[in-house]
C-alpha atoms as a PDB file:
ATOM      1  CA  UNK A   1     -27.098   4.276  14.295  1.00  0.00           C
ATOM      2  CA  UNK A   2     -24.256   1.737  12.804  1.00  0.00           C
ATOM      3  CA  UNK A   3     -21.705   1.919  10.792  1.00  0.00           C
ATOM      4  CA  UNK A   4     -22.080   1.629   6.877  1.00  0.00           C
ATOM      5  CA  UNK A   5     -19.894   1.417   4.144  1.00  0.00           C
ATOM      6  CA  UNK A   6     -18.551   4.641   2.652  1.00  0.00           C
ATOM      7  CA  UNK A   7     -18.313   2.916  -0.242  1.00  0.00           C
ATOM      8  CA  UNK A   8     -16.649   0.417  -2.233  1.00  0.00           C
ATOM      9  CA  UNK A   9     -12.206  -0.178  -3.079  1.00  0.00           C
ATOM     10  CA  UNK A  10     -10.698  -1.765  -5.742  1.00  0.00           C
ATOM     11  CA  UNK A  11      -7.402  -3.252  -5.427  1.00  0.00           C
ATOM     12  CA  UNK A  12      -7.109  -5.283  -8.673  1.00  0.00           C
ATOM     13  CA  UNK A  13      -4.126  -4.461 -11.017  1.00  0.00           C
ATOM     14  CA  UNK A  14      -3.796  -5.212 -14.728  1.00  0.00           C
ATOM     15  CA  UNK A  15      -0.318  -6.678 -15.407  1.00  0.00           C
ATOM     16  CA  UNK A  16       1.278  -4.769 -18.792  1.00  0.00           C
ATOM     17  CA  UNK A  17       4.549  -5.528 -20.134  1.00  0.00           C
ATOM     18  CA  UNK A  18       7.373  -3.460 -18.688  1.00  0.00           C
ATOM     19  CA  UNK A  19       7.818   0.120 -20.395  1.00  0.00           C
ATOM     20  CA  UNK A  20      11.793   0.445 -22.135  1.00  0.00           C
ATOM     21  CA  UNK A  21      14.347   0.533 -19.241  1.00  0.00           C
ATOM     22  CA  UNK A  22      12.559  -0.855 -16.933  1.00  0.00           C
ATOM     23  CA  UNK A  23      12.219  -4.884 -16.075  1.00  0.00           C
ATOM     24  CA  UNK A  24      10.721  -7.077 -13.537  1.00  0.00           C
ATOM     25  CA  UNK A  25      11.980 -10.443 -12.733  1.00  0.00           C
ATOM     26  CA  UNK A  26       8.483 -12.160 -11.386  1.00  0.00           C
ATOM     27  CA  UNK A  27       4.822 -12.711 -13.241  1.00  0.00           C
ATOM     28  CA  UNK A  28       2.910 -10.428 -10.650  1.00  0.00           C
ATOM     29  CA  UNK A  29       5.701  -7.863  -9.888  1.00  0.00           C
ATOM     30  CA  UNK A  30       6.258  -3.978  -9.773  1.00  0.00           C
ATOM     31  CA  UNK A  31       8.291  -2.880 -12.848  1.00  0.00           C
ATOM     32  CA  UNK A  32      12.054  -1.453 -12.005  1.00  0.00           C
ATOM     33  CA  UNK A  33      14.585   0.603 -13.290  1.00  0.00           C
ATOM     34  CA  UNK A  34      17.272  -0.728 -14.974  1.00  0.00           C
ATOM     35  CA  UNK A  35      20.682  -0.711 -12.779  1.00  0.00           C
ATOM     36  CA  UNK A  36      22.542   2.408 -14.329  1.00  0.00           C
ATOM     37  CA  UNK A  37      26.359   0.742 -14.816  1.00  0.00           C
ATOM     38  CA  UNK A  38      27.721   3.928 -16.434  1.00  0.00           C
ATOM     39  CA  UNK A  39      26.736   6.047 -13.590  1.00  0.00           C
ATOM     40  CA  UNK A  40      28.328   3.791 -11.088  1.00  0.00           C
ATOM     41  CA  UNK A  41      31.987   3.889 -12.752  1.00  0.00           C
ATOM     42  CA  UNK A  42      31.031   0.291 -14.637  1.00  0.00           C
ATOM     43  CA  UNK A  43      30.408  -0.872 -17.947  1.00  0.00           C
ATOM     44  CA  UNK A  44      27.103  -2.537 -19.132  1.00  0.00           C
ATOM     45  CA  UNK A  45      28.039  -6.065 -20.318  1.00  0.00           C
ATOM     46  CA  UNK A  46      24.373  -6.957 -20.929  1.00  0.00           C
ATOM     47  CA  UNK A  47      21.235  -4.397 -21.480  1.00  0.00           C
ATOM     48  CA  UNK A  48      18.298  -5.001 -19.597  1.00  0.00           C
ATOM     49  CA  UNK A  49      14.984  -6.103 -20.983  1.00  0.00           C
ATOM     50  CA  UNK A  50      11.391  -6.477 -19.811  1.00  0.00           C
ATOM     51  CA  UNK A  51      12.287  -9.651 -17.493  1.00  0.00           C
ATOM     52  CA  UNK A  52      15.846  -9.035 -16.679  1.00  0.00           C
ATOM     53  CA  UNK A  53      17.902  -6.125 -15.055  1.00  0.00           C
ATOM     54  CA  UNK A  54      21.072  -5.040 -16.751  1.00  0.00           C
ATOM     55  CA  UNK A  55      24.332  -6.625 -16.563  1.00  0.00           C
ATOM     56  CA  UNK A  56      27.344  -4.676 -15.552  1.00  0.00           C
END
């Protein structure tokens, strides 16, 4: 006997837009959290969006 296939793997993603407070800064990449400024002892100068982090 051989080996055979199992069966068959699908690693194709479907790029959506980035949900509220999250961004990502490339065409193909993973969607991240905003940076948190308050939390950190800063103020947020600029809000994130879908292609760009926040601003603190």
């Amino acid at each position: 006997p051989g080996l055979a296939p199992a069966g068959t793997v699908n690693f194709q993603f479907e790029c959506k837009p980035c949900q509220n407070g999250t961004y990502s800064s490339s065409r193909n990449g993973w969607c991240r959290n905003w940076t948190d400024c308050e939390s950190s002892g800063f103020l947020t100068l600029r809000e994130g969006n879908s292609t760009h982090n926040s601003v603190c």
